[in-house]
Structures are given as structure tokens and as C-alpha cells.
Protein backbone atom coordinates (compact mmCIF):
# COMPACT_ATOMS: atom_id res chain seq x y z
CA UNK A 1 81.93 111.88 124.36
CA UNK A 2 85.33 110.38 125.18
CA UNK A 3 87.07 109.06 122.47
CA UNK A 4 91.12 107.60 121.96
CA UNK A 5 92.70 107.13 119.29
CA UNK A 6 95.50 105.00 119.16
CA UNK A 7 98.83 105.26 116.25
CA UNK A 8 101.66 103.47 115.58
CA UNK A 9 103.97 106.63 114.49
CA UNK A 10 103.35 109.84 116.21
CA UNK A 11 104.50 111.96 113.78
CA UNK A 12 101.03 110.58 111.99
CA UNK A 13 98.76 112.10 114.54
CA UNK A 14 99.09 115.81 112.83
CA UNK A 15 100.53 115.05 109.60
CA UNK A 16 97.52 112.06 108.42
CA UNK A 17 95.12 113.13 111.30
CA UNK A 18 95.32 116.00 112.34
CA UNK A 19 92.72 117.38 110.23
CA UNK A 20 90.02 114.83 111.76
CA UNK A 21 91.40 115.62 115.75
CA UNK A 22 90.54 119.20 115.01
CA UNK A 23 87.01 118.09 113.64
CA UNK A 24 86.69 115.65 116.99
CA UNK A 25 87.64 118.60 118.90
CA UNK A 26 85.13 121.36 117.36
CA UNK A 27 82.09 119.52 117.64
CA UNK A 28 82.73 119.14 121.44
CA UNK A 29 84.35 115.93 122.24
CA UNK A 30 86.99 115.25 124.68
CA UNK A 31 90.09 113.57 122.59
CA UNK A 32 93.07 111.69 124.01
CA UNK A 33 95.98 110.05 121.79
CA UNK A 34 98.45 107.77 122.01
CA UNK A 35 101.36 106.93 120.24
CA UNK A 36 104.91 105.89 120.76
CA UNK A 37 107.81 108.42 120.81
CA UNK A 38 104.89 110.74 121.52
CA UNK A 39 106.60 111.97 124.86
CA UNK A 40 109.87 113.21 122.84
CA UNK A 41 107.29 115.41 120.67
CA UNK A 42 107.48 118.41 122.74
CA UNK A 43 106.03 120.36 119.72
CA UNK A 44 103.52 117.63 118.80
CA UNK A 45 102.51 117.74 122.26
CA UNK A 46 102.63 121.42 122.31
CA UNK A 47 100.28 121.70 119.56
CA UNK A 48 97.83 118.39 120.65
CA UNK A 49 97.50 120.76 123.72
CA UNK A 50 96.15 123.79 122.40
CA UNK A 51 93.30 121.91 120.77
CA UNK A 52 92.72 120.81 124.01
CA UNK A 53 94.18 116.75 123.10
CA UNK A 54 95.90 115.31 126.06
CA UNK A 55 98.87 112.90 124.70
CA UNK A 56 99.68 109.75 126.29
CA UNK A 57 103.00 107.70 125.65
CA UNK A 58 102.06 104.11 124.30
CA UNK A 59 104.63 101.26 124.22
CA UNK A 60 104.17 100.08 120.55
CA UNK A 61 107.01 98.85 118.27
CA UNK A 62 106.05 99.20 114.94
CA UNK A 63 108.35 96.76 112.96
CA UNK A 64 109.11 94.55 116.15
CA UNK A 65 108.00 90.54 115.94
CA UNK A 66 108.86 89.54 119.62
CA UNK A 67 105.81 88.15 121.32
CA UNK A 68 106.43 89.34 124.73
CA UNK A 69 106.93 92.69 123.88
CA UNK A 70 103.31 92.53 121.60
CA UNK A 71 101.92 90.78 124.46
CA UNK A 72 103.43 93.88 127.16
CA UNK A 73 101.93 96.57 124.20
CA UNK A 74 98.13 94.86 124.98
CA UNK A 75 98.62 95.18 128.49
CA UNK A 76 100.08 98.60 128.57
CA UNK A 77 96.95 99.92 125.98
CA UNK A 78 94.65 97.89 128.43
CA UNK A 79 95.74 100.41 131.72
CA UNK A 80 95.92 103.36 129.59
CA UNK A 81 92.26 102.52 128.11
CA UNK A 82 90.85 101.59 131.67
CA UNK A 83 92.51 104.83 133.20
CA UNK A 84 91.29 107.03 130.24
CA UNK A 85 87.52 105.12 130.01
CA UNK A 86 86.48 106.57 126.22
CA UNK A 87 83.50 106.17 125.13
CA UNK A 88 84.94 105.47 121.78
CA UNK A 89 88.56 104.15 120.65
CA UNK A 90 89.71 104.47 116.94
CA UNK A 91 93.01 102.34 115.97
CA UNK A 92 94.81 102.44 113.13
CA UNK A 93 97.63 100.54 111.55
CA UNK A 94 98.08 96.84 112.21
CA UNK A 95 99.21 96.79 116.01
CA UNK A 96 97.36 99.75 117.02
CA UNK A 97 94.39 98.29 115.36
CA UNK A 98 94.59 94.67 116.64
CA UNK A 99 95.94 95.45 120.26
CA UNK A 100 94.27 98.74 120.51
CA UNK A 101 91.06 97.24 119.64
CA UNK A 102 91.43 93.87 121.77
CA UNK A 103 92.31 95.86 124.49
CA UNK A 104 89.03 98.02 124.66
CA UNK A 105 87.07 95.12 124.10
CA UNK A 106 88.78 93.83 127.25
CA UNK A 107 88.08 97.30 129.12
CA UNK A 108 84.20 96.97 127.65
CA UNK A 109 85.05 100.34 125.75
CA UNK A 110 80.86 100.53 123.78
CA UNK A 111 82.59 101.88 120.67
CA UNK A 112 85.44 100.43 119.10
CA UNK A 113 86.82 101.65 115.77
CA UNK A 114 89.60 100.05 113.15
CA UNK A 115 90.73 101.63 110.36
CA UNK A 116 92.66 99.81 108.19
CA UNK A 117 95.48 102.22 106.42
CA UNK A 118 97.43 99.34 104.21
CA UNK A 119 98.49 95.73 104.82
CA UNK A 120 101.88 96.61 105.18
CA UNK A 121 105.32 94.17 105.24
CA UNK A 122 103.84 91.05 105.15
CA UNK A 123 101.19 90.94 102.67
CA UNK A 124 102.64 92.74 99.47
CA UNK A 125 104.93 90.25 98.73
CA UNK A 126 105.31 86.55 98.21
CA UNK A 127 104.58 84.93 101.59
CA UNK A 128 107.66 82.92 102.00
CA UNK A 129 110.02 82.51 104.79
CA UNK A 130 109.78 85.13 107.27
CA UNK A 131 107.06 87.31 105.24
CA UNK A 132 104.96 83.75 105.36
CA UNK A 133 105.36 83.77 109.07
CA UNK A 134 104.49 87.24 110.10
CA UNK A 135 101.23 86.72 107.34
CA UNK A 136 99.85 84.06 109.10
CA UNK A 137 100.45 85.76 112.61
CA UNK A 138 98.79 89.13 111.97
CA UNK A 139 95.98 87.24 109.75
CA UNK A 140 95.48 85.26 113.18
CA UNK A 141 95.48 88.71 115.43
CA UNK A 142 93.66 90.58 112.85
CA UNK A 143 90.46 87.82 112.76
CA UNK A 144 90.15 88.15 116.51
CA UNK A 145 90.66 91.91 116.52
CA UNK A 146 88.04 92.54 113.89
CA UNK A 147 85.61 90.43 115.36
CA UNK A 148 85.45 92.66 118.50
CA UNK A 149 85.25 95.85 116.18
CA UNK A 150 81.93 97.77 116.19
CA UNK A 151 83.40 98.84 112.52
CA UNK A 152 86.24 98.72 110.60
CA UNK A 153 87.17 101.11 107.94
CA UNK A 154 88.74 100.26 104.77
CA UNK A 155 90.58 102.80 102.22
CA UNK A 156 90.05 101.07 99.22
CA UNK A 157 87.80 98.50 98.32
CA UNK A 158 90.86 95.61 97.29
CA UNK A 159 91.47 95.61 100.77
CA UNK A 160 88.06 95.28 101.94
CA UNK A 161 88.08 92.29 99.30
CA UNK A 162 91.32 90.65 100.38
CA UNK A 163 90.46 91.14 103.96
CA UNK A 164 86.98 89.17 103.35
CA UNK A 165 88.51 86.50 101.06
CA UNK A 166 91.35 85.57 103.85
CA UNK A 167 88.47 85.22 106.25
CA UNK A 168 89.92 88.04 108.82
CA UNK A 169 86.02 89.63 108.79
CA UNK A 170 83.43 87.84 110.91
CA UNK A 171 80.37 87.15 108.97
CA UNK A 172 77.94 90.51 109.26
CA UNK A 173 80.84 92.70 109.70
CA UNK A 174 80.01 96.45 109.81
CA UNK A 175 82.62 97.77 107.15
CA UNK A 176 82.61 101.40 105.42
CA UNK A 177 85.26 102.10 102.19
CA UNK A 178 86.54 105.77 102.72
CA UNK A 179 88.85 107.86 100.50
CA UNK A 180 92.10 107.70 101.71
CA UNK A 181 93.34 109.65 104.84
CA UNK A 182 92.05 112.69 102.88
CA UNK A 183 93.72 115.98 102.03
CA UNK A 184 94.12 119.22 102.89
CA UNK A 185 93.51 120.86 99.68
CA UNK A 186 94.31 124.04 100.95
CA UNK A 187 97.24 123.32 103.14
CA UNK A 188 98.48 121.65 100.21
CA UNK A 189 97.70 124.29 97.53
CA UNK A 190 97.69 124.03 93.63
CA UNK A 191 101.64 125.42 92.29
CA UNK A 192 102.89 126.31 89.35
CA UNK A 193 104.29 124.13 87.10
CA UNK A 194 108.26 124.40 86.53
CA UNK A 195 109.37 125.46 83.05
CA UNK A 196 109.27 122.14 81.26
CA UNK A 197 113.15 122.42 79.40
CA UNK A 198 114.38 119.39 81.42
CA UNK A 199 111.67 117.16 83.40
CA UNK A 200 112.21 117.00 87.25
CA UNK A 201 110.50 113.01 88.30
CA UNK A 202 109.84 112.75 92.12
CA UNK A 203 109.07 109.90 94.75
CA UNK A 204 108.60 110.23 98.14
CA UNK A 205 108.54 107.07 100.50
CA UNK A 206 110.13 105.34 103.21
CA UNK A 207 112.99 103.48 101.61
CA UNK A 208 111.42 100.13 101.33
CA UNK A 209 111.45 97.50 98.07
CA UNK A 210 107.52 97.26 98.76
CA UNK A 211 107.57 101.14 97.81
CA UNK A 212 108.70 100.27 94.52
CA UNK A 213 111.87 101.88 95.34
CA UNK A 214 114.25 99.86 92.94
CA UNK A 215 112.35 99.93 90.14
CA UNK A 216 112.25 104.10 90.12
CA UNK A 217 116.34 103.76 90.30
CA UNK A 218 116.18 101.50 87.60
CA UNK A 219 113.87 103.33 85.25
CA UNK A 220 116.23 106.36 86.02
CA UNK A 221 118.90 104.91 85.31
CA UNK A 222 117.44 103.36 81.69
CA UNK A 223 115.96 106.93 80.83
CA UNK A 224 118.89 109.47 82.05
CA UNK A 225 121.23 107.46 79.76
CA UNK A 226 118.55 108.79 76.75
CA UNK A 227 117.63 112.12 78.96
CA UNK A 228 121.02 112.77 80.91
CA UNK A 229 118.87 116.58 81.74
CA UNK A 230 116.50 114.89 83.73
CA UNK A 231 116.37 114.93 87.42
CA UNK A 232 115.35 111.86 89.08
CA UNK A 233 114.53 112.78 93.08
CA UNK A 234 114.20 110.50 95.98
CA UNK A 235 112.69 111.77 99.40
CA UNK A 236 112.39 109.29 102.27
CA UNK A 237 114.58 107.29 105.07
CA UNK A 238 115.55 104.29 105.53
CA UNK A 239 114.01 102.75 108.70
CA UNK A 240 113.90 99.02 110.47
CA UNK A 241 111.41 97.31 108.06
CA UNK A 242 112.81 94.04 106.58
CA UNK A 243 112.31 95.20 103.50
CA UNK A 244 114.28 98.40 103.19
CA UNK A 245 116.57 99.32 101.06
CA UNK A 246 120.03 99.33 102.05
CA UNK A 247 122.66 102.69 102.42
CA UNK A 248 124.73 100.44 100.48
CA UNK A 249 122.26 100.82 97.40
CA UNK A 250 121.14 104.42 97.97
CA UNK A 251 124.65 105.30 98.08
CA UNK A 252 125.27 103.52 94.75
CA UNK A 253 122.00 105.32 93.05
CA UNK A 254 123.72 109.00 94.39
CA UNK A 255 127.00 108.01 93.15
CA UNK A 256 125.88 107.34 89.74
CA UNK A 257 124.03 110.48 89.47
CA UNK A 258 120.99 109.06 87.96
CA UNK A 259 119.11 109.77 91.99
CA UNK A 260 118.96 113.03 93.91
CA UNK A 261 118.59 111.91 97.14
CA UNK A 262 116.83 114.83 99.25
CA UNK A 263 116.60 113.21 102.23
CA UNK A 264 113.96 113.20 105.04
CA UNK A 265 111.89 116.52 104.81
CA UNK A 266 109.21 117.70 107.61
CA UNK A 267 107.80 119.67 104.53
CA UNK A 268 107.51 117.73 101.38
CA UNK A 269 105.57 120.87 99.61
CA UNK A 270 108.84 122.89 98.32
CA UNK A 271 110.24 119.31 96.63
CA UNK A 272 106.29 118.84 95.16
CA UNK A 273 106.39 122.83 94.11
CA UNK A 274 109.62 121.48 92.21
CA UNK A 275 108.64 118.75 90.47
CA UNK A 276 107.08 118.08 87.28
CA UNK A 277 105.57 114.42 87.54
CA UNK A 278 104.85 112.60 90.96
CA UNK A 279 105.70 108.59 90.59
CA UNK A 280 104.83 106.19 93.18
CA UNK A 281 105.72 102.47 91.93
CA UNK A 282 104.40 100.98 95.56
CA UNK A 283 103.00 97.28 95.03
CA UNK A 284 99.95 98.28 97.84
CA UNK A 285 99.00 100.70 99.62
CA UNK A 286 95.69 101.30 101.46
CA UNK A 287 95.56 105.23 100.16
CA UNK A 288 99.08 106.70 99.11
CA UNK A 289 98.95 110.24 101.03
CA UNK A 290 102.01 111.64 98.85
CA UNK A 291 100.03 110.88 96.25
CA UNK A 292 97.34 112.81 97.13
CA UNK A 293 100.08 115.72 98.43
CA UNK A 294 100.78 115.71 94.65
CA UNK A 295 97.75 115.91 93.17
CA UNK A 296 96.29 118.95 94.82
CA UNK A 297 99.11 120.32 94.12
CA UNK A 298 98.71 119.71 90.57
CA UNK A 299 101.12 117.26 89.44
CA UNK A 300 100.69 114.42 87.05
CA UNK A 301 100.91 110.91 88.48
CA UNK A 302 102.46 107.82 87.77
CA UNK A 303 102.07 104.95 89.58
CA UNK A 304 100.93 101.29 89.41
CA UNK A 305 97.79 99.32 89.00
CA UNK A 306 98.02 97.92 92.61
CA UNK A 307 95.13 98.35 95.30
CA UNK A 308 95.16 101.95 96.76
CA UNK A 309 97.06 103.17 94.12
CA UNK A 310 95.02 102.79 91.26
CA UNK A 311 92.25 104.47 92.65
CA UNK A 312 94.16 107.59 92.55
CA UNK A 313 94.00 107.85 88.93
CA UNK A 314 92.36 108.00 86.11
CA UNK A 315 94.62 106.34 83.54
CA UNK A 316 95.55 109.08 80.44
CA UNK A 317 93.24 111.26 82.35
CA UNK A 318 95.40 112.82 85.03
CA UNK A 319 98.63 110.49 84.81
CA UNK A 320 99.23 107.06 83.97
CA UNK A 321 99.00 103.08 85.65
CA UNK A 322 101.91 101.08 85.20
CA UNK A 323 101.96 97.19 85.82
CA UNK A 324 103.55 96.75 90.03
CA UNK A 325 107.17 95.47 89.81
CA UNK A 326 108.00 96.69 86.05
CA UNK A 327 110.68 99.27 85.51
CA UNK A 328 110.40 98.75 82.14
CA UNK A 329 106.52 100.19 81.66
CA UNK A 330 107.63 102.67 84.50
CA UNK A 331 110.49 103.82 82.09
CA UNK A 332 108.27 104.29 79.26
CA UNK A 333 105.83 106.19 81.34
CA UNK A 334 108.12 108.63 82.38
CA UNK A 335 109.09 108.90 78.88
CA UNK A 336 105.58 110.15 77.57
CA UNK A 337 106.25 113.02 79.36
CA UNK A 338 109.69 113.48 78.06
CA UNK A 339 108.06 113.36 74.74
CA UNK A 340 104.80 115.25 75.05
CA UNK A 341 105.10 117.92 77.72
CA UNK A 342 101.99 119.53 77.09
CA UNK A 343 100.72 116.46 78.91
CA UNK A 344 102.16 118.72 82.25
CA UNK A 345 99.34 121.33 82.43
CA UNK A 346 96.32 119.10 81.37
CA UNK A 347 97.03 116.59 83.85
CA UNK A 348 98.35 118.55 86.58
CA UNK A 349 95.06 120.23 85.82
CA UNK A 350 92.95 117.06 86.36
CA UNK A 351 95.19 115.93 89.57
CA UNK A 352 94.07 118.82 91.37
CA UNK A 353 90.64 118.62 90.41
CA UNK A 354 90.25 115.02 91.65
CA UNK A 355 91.72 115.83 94.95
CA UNK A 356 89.19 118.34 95.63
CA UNK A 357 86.15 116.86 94.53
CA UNK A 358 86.84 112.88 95.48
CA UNK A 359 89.72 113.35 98.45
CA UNK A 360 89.25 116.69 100.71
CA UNK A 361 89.75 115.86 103.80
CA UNK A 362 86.86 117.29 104.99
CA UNK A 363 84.90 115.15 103.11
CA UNK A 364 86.30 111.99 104.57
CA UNK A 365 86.71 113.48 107.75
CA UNK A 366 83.11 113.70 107.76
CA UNK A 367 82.08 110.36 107.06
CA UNK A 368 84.38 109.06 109.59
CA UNK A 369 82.49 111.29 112.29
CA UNK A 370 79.05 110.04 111.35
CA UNK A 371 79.88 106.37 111.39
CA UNK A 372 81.22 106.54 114.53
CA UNK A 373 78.65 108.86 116.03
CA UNK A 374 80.05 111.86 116.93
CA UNK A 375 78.44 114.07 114.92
């Protein structure tokens, strides 16, 4: 068969997926992609090309709100689509899933795919003011989206619930919960821990508040002023969310010394490798993939009791759940360690096996195929 699949960030397409093109790819399909910024990937392109993926430039702004340039995105996926003519179109993310999949409903693609990666912006928050605005927007998109969707996927089940409880399902909607975007356990392989003598803490995330950002800086700064050893690190960029986090404030955090701010990486492994504890405060998320980074690499997690998070772990089992939005409880989290460090090995321990038994890619790559009949 012919199948598209459509992203909002192109980087995604072999970081998050390239795992499943390959798996499209060796049971015989024909695969085409398309993202924006795709045509300044020479190397992404490069490498889409030798397993045999042709790339295609879509016009898709990620962050933007201006109706006539969402409305210009559903006609540009609508040529594409009827130029292409899959048999099958996956979307993911919010606009790639509601314009991708309106437009091959439109083009009378048979198969047509969502998967639903995280709610994003406008739904983590309280919906007031501009959040409240782009809510009820996407929840309107979204409900006519889904209802032309053969099957939407769902990476944790609070979604699923949410999305059924705000009405954005039509009634007898095929839906099917999978693990995450998956990982590749081997890619991403278990390390050795650090000497424990001073505790290294990491987060990696776009700089957002959502992320739980703020409350990491704070809890840094609360426990280096016990712990001045520690290392608090910070991987991510700002980008043009309305939630980000200002240079003013990341400047502030460096200055202080309580954040070592790494920067963007295009290899997060060496700053994993480094690290003692993985923490991940985000208030949703539909699967957290650094989380998963971190646990097959054996690292102890802490992060909140929020849908797609929790799922991730097993409270005192292979890290710890702390309450979204509380850099107190995050603070004493990170403490435990601080205190106990044979916690390290145990958990690490636990965080790898979890990833390889509940979230190898392979797995989930494989239920994604059968659903959507291509295996």
C-alpha cells in the first residue's frame, strides 16, 4: 500500500518515528512524509531517501493561531494528498491530525489514521483568556477531525478519557491506547551509573512553564542552598509557544548557579550517560519520550502524577510521583536521593527493565501496523 504520514516538526520524523517508517518500509509499503522545514533537512532527506521515503514540504505552523494561514495548511495537505493518492494517511499532533485528517477525508483517502501525542498549549492549563480561546477552537476542529478518522490512537488512557468526556469522539469511535512513541532500547542502551559523591539531576524539554520548567529551578534552587555539590542540568530551547519561558529567566537560573544550562543537543544520550536521576515535572503529556530515553538507559525518574507521565512509573519502584505544579514535593524528591543513594542502582535497575518489557518500540511499532493494516 500507499501510506502518508503527516508531522508537525520534522526533526520528529526520525527521532519519534523513525523506528515505525523503517517497519512501514520492510514489510513492503510505499511511504511518503510530510512535514514543515522538511526541505532544509538535507540530511533528514538524505536518510528518508535511502529507505526509499520520498519527503514532501508541508506548510504547517505549529504554534501559529491565524485562520487563514490554518485554512491555506488544509488546502495545501489537500493537493499534496490528491497528488500523492495513499491508501492510508497517519497524522499526528494537533494540526497535522485535524487538517491532515480532514483533508484525506476530503480526497476520499479509505484509511485515515490520528494519533494523538499530547494535548499540548491549550489544555494543560487553566482555560482563561487566550488558552480559553485556542481550547474551544481546537476542541471544535478536533470533533470534526475525529469523526472522519477510521481510528485514532491514544498514548495514555487520561487522554482517551478527557477526549471522550469533552465530547471530541463521535459515539462508536474506533480508539486503541498504545505505549508511548516507544523506544529504542538498544539505540538508547543501559549506562553506567556516575559515582554517586555529588548527585547530577537532569531535565530535558522545550523551555515551556507547561514542562514544569519553573518548578525544577525552584526546587534547585531550595536544595543547592542544603546540597551546594549538586548539579542541577537543563537541556532544551526556547521556542514560539505562549507559554515559554523567557531568556530573561533562564539567564537568571545560569547566573545564580543553581542551573546548568546545556543547551539544545541533537544527542541527548552523553547528558543521560551523565546523570544520576531523570526529572520531568510536565503537567501532561501524552507519553514523555525523554522519559523513556532515561529509563532504558537506566536512570531513576521523577516526575509528576499527571496523565502520560504517571504511567511511566511505578512509584518507589523505579523513581518517584510528585503532585504537578509543586516544587516543594519535587524538592523533597530529589532529596531522597541525596539521602539514600543506594536508591541509584535499584531503580535505575527497574527503569530499564520497564522500558524493555512495557515500551520497546518494536512492540508499539507493531500494534500500530496491525491496526492500521499493513501488516
Amino acid at each position: 500500500m500507499r501510506i502518508i504520514i503527516i508531522a508537525s516538526f520534522a526533526d520528529s520524523l526520525l527521532s519519534f518515528r523513525g523506528a515505525l517508517l523503517r517497519a512501514i518500509s520492510d514489510a513492503g509499503h510505499e511511504i511518503h512524509v510530510a512535514a514543515p522545514g522538511l526541505s532544509g533537512k538535507k540530511n533528514t532527506i538524505k536518510t528518508l531517501a535511502s529507505w526509499g521515503i520520498t519527503a514532501h514540504e508541508a506548510r504547517i505552523s505549529r504554534t501559529g493561531t491565524n485562520p487563514l494561514h490554518d485554512l491555506h495548511t488544509l488546502l495545501t495537505l489537500l493537493i499534496l494528498i490528491r497528488n500523492v493518492k495513499p491508501d492510508v494517511v497517519l497524522s499526528y499532533t494537533a494540526k497535522p491530525v485535524i487538517y491532515g485528517t480532514l483533508a484525506a477525508a476530503l480526497a476520499a483517502v479509505p484509511k485515515r489514521f490520528s494519533l494523538i501525542t499530547g494535548l499540548g498549549y491549550a489544555f494543560t492549563g487553566q482555560a482563561r483568556g487566550l488558552r480559553a480561546g485556542i481550547k474551544a477552537v481546537l476542541m471544535m476542529l478536533y470533533r470534526s477531525a475525529l469523526a472522519r478518522s477510521s481510528l485514532t490512537f491514544f498514548q495514555n488512557p487520561d487522554d482517551l478519557a478527557l477526549f471522550r468526556q469533552l465530547d471530541l469522539l463521535p459515539a462508536g469511535a474506533q480508539t486503541r491506547i498504545i505505549n508511548g512513541s516507544g523506544i529504542d532500547v538498544e539505540s538508547f542502551n543501559l549506562s553506567p551509573m556516575p559515582p554517586a559523591q555529588s548527585l547530577t539531576f537532569l531535565l530535558i524539554a522545550r523551555l515551556l512553564g507547561d514542562k514544569g520548567v519553573r518548578e525544577y529551578a525552584k526546587a534547585a534552587k531550595a536544595l543547592r542552598k542544603l546540597h551546594p555539590n549538586i548539579r542541577c542540568q537543563l537541556v532544551g530551547w526556547i521556542d514560539g509557544n505562549p507559554d515559554a519561558i523567557s531568556q530573561v529567566e533562564l539567564d537568571d537560573w545560569v547566573a545564580s548557579g543553581d542551573i546548568e544550562f546545556l543547551g539544545r543537543l541533537s544527542d541527548v544520550r552523553p547528558a543521560i550517560s551523565g546523570c544520576h536521576v531523570y526529572v520531568l515535572p510536565s503537567y501532561r503529556e501524552g507519553t514523555p519520550r525523554t522519559v523513556l530515553e532515561a529509563m532504558a538507559m537506566g536512570r531513576p525518574i521523577i516526575t509528576t502524577d499527571a496523565p502520560g507521565c504517571r504511567q511511566t512509573v511505578m512509584d518507589g519502584d523505579n523513581g518517584f510521583l510528585v503532585p504537578v505544579r509543586s516544587a516543594q514535593a519535587l524538592e523533597q524528591a530529589m532529596s531522597r536521593f541525596i539521602e539514600s543513594p543506594d536508591l541509584l542502582a535499584r531503580m535505575g535497575r527497574r527503569s530499564r527493565e520497564i522500558a524493555e518489557d512495557k515500551f520497546d518500540v518494536h512492540k508499539v511499532n507493531q500494534v500500530m501496523m496491525q491496526e492500521m493494516g499493513l501488516i
